[in-house]
Structure formats: structure tokens, C-alpha cells
PDB file of N, CA and C in Angstrom:
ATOM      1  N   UNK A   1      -8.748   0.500   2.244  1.00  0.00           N
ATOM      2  CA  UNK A   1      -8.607   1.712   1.452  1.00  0.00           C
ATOM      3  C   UNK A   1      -7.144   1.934   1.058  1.00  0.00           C
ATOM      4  N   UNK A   2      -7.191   2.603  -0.136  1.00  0.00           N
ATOM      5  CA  UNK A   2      -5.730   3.037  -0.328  1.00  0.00           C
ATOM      6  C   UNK A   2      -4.726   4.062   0.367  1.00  0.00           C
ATOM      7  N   UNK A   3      -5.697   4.649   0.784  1.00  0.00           N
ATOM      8  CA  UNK A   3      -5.210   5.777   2.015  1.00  0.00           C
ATOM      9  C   UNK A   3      -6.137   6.398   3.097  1.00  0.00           C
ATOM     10  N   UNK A   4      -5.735   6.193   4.642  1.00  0.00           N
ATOM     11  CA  UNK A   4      -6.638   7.069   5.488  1.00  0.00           C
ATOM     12  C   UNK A   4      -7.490   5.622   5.606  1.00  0.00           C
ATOM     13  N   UNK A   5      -9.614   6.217   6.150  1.00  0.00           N
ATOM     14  CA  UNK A   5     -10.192   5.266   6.325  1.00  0.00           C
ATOM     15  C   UNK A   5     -11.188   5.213   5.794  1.00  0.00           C
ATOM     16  N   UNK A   6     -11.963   4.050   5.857  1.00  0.00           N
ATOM     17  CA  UNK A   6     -12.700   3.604   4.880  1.00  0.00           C
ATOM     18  C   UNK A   6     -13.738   4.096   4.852  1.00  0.00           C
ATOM     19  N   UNK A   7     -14.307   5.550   4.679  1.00  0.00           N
ATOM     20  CA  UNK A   7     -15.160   5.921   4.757  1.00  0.00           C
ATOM     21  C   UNK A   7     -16.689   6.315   3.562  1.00  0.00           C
ATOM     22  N   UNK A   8     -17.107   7.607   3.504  1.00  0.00           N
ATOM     23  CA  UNK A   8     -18.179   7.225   2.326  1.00  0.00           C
ATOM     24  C   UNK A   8     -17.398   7.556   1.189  1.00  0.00           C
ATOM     25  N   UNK A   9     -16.589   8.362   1.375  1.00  0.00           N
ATOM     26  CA  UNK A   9     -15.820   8.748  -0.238  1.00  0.00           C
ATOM     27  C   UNK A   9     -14.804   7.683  -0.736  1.00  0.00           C
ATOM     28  N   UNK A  10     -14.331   6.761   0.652  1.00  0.00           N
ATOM     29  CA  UNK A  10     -13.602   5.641  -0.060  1.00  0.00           C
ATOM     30  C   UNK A  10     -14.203   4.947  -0.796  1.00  0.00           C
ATOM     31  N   UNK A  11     -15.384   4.364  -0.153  1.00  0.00           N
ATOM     32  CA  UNK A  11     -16.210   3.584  -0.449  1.00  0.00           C
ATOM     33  C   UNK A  11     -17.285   3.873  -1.791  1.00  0.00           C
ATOM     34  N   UNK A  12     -17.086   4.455  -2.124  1.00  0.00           N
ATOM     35  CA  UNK A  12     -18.277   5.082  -2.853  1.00  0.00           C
ATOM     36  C   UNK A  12     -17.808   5.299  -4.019  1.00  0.00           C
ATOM     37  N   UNK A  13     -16.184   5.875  -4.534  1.00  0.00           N
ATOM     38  CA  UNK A  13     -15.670   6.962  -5.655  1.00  0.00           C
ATOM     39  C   UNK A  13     -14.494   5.815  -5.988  1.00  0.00           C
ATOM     40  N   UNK A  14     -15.244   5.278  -7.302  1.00  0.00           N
ATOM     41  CA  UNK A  14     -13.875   4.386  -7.865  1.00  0.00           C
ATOM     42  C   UNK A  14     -12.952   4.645  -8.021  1.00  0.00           C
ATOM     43  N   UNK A  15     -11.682   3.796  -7.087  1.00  0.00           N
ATOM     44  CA  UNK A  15     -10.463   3.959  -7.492  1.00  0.00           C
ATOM     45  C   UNK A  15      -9.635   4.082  -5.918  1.00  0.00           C
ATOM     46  N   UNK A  16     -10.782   4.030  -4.755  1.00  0.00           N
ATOM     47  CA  UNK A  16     -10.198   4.684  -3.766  1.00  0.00           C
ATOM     48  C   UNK A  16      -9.708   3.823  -2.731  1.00  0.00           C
ATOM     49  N   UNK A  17     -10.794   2.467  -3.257  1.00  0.00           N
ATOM     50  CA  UNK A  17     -10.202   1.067  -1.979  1.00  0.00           C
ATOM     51  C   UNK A  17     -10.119   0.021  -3.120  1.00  0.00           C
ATOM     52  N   UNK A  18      -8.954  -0.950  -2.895  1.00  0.00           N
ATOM     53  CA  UNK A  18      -8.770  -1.967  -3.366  1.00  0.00           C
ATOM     54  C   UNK A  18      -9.297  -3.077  -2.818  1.00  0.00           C
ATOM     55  N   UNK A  19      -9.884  -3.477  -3.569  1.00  0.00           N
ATOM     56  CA  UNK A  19     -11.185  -5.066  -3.443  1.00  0.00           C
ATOM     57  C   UNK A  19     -10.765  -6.717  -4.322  1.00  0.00           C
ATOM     58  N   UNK A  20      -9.618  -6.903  -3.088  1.00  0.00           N
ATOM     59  CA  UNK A  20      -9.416  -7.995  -4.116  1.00  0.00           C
ATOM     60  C   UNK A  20     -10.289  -9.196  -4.135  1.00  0.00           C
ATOM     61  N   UNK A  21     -10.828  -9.391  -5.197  1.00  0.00           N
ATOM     62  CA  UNK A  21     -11.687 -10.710  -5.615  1.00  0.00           C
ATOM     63  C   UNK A  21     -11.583 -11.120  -7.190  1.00  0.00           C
ATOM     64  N   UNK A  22     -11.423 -12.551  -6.856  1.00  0.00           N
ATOM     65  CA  UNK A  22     -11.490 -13.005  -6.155  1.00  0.00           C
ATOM     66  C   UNK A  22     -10.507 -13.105  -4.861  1.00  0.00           C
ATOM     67  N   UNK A  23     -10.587 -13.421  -3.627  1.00  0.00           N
ATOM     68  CA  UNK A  23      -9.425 -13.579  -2.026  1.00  0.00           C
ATOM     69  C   UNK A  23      -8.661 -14.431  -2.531  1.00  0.00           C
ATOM     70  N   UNK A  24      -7.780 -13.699  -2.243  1.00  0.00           N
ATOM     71  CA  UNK A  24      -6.296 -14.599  -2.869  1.00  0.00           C
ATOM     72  C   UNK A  24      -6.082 -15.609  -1.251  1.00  0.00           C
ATOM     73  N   UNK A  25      -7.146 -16.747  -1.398  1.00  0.00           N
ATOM     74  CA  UNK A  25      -6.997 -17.787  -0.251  1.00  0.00           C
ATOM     75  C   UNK A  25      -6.666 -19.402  -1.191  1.00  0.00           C
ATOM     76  N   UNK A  26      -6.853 -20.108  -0.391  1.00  0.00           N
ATOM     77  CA  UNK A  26      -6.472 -21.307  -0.901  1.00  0.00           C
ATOM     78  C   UNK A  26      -7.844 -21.671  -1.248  1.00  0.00           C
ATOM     79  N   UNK A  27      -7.986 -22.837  -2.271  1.00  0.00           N
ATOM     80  CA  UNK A  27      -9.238 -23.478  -2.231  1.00  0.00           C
ATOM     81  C   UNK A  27     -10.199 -24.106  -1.376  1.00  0.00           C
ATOM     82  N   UNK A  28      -9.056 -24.786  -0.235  1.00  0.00           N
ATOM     83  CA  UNK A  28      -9.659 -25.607   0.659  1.00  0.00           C
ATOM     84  C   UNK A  28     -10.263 -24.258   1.659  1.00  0.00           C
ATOM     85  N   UNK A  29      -9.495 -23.213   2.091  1.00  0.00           N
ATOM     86  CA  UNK A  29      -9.568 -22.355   2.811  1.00  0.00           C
ATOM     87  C   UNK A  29     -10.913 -21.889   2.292  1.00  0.00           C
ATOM     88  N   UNK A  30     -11.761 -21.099   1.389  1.00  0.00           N
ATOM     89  CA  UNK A  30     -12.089 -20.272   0.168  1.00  0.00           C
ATOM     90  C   UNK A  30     -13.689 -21.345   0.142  1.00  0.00           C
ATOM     91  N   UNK A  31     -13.665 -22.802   0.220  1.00  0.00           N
ATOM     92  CA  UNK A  31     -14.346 -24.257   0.611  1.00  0.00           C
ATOM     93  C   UNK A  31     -15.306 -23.748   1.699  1.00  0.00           C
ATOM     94  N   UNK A  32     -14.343 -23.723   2.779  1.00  0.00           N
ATOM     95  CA  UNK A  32     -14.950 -23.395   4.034  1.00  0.00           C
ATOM     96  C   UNK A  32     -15.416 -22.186   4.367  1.00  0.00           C
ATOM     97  N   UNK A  33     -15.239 -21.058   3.713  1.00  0.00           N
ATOM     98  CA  UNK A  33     -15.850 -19.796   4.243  1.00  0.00           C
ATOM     99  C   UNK A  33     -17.128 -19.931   3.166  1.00  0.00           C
ATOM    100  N   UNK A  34     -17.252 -20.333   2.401  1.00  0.00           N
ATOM    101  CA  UNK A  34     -18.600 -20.582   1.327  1.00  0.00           C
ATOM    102  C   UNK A  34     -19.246 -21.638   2.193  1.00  0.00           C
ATOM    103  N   UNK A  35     -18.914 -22.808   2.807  1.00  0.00           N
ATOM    104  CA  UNK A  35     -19.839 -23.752   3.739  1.00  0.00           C
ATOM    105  C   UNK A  35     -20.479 -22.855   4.991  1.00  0.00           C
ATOM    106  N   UNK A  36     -19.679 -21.695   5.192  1.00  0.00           N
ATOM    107  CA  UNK A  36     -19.954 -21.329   6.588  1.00  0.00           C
ATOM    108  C   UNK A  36     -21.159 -20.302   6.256  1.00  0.00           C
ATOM    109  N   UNK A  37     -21.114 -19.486   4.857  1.00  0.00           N
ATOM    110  CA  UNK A  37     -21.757 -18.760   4.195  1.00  0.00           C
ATOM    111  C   UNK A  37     -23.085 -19.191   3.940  1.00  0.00           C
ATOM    112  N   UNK A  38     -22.887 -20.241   3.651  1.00  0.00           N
ATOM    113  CA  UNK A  38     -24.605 -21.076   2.886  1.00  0.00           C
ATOM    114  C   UNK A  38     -25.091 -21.491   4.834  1.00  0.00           C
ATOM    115  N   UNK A  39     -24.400 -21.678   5.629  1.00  0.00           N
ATOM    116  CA  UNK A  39     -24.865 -22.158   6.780  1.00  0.00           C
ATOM    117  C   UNK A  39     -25.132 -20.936   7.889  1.00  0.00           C
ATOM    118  N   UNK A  40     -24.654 -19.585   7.501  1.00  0.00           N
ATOM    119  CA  UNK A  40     -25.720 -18.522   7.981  1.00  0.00           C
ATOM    120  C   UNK A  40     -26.839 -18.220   7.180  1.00  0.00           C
ATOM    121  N   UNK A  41     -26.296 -18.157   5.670  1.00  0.00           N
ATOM    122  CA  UNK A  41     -27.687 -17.885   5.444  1.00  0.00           C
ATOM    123  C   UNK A  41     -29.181 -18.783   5.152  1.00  0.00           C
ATOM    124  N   UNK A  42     -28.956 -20.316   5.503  1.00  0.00           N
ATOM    125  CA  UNK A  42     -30.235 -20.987   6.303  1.00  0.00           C
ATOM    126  C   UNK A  42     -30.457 -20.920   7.291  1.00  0.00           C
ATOM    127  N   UNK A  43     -29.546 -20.877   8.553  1.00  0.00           N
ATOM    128  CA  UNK A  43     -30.144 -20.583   9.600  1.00  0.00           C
ATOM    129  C   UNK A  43     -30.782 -18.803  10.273  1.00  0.00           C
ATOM    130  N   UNK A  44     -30.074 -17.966   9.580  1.00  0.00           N
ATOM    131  CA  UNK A  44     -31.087 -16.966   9.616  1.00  0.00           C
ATOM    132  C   UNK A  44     -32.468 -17.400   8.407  1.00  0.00           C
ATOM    133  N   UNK A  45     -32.535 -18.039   8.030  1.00  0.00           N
ATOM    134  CA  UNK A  45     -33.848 -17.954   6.833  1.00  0.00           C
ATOM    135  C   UNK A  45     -33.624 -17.147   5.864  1.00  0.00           C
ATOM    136  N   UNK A  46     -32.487 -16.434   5.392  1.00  0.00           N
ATOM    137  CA  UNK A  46     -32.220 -15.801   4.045  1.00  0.00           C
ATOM    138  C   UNK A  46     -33.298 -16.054   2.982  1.00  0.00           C
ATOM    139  N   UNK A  47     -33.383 -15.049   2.071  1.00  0.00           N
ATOM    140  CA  UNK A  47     -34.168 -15.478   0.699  1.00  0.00           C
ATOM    141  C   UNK A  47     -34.031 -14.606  -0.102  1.00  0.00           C
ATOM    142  N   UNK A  48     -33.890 -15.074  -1.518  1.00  0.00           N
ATOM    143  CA  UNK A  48     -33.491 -14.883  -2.373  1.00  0.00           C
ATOM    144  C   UNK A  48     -31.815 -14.369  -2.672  1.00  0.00           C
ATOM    145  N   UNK A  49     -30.856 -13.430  -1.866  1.00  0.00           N
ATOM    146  CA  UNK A  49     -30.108 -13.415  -2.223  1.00  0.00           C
ATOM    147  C   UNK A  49     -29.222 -12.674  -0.528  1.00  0.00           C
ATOM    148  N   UNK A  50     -28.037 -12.378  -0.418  1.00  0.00           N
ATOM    149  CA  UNK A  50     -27.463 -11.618   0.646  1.00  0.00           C
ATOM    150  C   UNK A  50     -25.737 -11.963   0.350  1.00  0.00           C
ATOM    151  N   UNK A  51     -25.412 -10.651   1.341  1.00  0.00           N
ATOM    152  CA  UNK A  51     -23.818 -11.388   1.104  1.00  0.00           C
ATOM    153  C   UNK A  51     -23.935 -11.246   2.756  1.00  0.00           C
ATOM    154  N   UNK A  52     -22.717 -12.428   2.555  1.00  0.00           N
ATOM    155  CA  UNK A  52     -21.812 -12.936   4.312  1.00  0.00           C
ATOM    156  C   UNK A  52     -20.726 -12.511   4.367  1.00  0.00           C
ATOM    157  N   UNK A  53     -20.359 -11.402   5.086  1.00  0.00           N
ATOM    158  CA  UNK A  53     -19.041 -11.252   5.371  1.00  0.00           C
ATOM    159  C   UNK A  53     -18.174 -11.828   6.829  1.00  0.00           C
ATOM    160  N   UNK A  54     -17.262 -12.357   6.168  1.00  0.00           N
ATOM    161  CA  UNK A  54     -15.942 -12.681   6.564  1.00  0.00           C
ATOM    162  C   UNK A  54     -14.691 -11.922   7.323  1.00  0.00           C
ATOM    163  N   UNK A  55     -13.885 -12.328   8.183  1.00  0.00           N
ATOM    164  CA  UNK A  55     -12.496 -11.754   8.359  1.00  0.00           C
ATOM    165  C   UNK A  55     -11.997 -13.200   8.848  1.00  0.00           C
ATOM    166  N   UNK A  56     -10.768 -13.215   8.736  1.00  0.00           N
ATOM    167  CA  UNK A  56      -9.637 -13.862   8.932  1.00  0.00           C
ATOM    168  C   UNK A  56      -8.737 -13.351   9.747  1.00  0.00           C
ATOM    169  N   UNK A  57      -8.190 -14.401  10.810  1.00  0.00           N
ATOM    170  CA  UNK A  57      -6.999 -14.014  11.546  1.00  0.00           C
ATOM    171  C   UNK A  57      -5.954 -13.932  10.919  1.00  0.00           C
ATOM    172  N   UNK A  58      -4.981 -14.466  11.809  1.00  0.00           N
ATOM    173  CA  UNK A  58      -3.525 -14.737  11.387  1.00  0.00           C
ATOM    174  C   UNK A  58      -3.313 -15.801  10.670  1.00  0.00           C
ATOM    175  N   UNK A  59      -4.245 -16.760  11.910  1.00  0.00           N
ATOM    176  CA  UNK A  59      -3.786 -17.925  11.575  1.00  0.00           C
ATOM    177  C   UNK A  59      -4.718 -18.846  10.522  1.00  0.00           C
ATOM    178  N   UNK A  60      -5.659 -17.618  10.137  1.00  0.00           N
ATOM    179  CA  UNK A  60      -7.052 -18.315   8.997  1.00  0.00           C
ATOM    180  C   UNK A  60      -7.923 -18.875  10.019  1.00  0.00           C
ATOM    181  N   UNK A  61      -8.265 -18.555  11.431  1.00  0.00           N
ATOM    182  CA  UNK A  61      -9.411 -18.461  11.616  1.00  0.00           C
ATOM    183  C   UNK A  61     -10.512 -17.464  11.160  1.00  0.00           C
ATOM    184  N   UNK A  62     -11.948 -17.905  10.966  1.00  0.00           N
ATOM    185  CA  UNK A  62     -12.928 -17.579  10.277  1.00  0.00           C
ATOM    186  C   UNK A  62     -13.910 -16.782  11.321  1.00  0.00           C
ATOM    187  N   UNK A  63     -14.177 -15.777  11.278  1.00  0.00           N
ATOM    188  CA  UNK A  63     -14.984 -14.906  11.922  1.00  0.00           C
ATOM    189  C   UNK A  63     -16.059 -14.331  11.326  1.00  0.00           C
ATOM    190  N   UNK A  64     -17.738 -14.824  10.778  1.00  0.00           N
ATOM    191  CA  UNK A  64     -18.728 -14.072  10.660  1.00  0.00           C
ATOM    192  C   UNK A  64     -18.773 -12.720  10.982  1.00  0.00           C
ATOM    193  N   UNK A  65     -18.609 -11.714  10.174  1.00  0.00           N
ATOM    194  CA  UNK A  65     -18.617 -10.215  10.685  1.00  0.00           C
ATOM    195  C   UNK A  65     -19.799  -9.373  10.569  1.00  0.00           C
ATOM    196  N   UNK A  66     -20.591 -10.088   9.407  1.00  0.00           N
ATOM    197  CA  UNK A  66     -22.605  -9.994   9.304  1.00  0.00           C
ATOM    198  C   UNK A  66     -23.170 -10.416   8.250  1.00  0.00           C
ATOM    199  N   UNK A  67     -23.974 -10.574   8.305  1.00  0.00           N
ATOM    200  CA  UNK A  67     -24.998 -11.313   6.871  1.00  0.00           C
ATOM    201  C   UNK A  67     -25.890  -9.599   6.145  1.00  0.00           C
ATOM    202  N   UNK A  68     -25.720  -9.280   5.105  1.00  0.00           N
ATOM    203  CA  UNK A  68     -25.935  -8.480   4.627  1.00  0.00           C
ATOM    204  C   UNK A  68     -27.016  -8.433   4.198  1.00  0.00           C
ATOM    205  N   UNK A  69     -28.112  -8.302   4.266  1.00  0.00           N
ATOM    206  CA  UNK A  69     -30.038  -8.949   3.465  1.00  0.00           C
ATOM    207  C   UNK A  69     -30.226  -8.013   2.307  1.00  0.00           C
ATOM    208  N   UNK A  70     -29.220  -6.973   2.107  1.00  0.00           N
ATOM    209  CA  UNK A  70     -29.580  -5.747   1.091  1.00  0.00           C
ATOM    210  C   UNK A  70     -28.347  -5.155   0.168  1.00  0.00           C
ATOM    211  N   UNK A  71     -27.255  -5.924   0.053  1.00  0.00           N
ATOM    212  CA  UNK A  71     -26.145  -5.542  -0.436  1.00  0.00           C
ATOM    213  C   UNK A  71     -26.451  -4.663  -1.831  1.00  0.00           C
ATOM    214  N   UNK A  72     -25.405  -3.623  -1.269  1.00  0.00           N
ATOM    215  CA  UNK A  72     -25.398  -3.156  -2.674  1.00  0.00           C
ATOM    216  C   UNK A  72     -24.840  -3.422  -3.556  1.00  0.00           C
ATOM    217  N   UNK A  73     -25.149  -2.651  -5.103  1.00  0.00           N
ATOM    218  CA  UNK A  73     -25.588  -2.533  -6.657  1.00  0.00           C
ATOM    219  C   UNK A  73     -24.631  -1.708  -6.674  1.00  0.00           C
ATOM    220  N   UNK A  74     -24.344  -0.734  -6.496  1.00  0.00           N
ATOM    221  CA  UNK A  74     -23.741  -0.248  -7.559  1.00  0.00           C
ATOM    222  C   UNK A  74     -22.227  -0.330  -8.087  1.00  0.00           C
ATOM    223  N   UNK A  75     -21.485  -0.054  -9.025  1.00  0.00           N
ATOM    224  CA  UNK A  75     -20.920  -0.416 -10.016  1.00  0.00           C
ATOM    225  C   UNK A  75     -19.455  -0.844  -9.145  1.00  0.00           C
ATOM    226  N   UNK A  76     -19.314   0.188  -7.819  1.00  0.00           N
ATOM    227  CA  UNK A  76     -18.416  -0.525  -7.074  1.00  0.00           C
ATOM    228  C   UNK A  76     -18.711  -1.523  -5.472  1.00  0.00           C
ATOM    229  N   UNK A  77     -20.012  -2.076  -5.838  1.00  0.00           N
ATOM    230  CA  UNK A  77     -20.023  -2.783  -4.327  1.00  0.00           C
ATOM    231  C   UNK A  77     -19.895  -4.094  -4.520  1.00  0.00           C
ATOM    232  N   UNK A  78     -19.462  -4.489  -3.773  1.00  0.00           N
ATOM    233  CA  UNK A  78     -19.333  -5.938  -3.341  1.00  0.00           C
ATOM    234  C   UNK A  78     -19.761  -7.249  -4.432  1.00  0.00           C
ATOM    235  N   UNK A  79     -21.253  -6.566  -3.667  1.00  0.00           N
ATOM    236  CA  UNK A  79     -21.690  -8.350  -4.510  1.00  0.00           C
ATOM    237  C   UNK A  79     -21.634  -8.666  -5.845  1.00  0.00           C
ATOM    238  N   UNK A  80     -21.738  -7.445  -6.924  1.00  0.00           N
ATOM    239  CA  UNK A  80     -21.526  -7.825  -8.341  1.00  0.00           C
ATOM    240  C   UNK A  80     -20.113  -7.757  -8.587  1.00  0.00           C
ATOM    241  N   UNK A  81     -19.437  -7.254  -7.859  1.00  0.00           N
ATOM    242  CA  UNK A  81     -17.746  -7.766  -8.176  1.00  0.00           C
ATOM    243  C   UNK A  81     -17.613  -8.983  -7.780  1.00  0.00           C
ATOM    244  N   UNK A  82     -18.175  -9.740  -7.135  1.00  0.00           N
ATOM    245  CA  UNK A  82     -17.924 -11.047  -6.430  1.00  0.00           C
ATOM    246  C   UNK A  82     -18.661 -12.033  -7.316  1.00  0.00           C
ATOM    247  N   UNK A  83     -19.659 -11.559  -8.260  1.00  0.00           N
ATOM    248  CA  UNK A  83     -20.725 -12.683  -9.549  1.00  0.00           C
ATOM    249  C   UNK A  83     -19.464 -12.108 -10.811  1.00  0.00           C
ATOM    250  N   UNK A  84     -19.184 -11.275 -10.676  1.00  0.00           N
ATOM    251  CA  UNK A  84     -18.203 -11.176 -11.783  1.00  0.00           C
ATOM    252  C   UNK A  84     -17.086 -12.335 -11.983  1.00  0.00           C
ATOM    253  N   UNK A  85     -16.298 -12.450 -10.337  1.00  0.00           N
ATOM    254  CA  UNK A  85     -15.674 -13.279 -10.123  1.00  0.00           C
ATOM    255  C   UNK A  85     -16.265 -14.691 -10.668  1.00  0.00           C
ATOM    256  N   UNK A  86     -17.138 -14.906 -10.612  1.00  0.00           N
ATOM    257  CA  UNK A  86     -17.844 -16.094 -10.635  1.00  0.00           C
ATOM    258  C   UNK A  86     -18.183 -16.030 -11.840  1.00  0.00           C
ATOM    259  N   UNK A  87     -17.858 -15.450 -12.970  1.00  0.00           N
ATOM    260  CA  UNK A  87     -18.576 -15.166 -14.409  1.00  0.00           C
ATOM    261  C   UNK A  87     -19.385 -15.015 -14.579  1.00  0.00           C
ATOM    262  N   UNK A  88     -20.425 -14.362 -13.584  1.00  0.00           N
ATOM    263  CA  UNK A  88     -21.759 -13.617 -13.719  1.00  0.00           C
ATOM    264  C   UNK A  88     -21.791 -12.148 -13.955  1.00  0.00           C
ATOM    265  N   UNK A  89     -22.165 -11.715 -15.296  1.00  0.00           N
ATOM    266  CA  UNK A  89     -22.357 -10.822 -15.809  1.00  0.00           C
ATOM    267  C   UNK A  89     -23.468 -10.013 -14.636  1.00  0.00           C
ATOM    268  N   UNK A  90     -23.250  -8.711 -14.488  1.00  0.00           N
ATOM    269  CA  UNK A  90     -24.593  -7.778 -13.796  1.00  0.00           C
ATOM    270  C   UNK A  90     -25.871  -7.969 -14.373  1.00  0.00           C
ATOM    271  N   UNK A  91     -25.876  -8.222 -15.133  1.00  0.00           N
ATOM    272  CA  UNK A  91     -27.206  -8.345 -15.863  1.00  0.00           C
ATOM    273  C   UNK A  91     -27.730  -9.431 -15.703  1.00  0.00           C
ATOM    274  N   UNK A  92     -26.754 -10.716 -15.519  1.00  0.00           N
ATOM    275  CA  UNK A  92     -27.191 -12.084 -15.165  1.00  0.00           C
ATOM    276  C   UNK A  92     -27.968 -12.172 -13.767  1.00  0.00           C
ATOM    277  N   UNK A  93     -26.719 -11.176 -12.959  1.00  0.00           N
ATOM    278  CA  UNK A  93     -27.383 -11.455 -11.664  1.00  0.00           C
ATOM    279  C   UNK A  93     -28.219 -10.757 -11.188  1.00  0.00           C
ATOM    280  N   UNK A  94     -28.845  -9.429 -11.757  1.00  0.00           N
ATOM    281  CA  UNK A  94     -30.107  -8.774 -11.491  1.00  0.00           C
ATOM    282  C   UNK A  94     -30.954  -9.999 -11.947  1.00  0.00           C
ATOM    283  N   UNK A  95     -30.764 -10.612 -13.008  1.00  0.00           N
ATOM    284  CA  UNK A  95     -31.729 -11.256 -13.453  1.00  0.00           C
ATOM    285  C   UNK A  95     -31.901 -12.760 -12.412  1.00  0.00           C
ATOM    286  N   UNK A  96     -31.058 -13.353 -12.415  1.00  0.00           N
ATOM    287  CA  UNK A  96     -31.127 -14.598 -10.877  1.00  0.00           C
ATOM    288  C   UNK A  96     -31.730 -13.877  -9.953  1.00  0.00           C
ATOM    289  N   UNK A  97     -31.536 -12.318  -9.402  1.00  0.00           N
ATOM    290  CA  UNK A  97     -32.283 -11.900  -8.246  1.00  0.00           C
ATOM    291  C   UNK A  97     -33.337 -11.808  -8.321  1.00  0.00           C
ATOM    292  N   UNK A  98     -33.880 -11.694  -9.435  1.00  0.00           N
ATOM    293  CA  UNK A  98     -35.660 -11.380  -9.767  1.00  0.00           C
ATOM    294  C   UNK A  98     -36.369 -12.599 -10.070  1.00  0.00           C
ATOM    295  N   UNK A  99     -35.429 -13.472 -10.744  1.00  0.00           N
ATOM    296  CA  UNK A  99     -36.637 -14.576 -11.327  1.00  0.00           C
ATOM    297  C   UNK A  99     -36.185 -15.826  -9.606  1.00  0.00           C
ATOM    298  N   UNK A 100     -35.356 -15.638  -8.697  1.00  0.00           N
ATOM    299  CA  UNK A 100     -35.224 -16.172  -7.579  1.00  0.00           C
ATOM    300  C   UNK A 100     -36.624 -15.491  -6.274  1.00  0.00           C
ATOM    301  N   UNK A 101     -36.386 -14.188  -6.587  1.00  0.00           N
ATOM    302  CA  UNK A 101     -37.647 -13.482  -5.746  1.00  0.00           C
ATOM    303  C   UNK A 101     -38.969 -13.402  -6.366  1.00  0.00           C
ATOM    304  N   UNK A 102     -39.170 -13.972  -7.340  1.00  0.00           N
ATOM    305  CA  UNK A 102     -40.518 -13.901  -7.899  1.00  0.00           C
ATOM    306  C   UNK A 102     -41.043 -15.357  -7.894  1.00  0.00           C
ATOM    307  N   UNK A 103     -40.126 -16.241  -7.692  1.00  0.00           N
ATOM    308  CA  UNK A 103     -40.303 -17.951  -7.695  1.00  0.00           C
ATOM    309  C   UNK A 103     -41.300 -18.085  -6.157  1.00  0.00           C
ATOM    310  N   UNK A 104     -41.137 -17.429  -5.535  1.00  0.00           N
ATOM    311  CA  UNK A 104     -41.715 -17.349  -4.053  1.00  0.00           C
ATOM    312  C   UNK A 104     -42.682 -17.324  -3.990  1.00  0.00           C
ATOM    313  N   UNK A 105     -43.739 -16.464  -4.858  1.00  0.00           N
ATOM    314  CA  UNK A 105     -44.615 -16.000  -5.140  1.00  0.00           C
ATOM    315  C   UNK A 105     -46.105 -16.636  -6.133  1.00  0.00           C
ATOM    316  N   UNK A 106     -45.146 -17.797  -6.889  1.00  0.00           N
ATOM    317  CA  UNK A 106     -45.806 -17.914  -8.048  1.00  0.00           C
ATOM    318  C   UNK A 106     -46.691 -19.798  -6.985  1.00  0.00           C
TER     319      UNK A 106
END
């Protein structure tokens, strides 16, 4: 947060915590927390979509902090700032989330 702690009004009211993404890490670094990412979410059985969060030490050790099964949407959370990063439009990735959760089915 930009000031104080991270609570629902930080979190919630644009403008109040800074979210840098993409993590200003190295590639190789940035490599490995995406290997470690795809390797919680098969071994919990994930499907269709989730985010993995991360922390880092000092020294760039990697610490799982939880696998998210329901991340939020809206305009300031996480996961669509992070498909943005990735040049996924919101609209793209509602749309990967639906035609990924409906593939299950068919």
C-alpha cells in the first residue's frame, strides 16, 4: 500500500496500493516462479483458471503464499492486471475462462 495497511479500502479504491506488474525480476528468476506456479496448480488439480501467489526473500528465495481457485475481477485485482501484462485484453480473458470451463463439459 501506499500508506498504512493493506486493508479493504486499500485494496479495493484505485489509486491506493501500488501493483507492480509486470515484477521487476529477472527472466531466469520470473522462469522459475511460473515453473513453480504451473507445478501447484497440477498437483492441487486446478481447473480452468487460479492465481499462485508468491513472496521472495532477500536472497530470491521462493515461498508459495497460496493458490487462489477464485481470484478476483474487478478492475483493480490481480489477475487481469497480470493478462494485461501478458497482452491479454479483459475481455480476452473472461473469454479463455469460459470457453476453458466449458471444454470440461462438452
Amino acid at each position: 500500500p501506499k500508506q498504512g495497511f493493506y486493508d479493504y479500502k486499500t485494496k479495493y479504491q484505485p489509486g491506493m496500493a501500488e501493483d507492480i506488474c509486470p515484477a521487476q525480476i529477472s527472466s531466469g528468476l520470473a522462469g522459475r516462479i511460473k515453473k513453480y506456479a504451473e507445478d501447484v496448480y497440477h498437483i492441487l488439480g486446478l481447473e480452468a483458471y487460479a492465481r499462485v501467489d508468491f513472496l521472495l526473500d532477500a536472497d530470491n528465495g521462493i515461498y508459495c503464499l497460496e493458490a487462489n481457485t477464485l481470484p478476483g475481477m474487478t478492475p483493480t485485482s490481480l489477475l487481469p492486471q497480470e493478462a494485461k501484462a501478458g497482452n491479454i485484453s479483459y475481455e480476452e480473458l473472461c473469454e479463455k475462462i469460459v470457453t476453458v470451463s466449458m471444454a470440461k463439459y462438452k
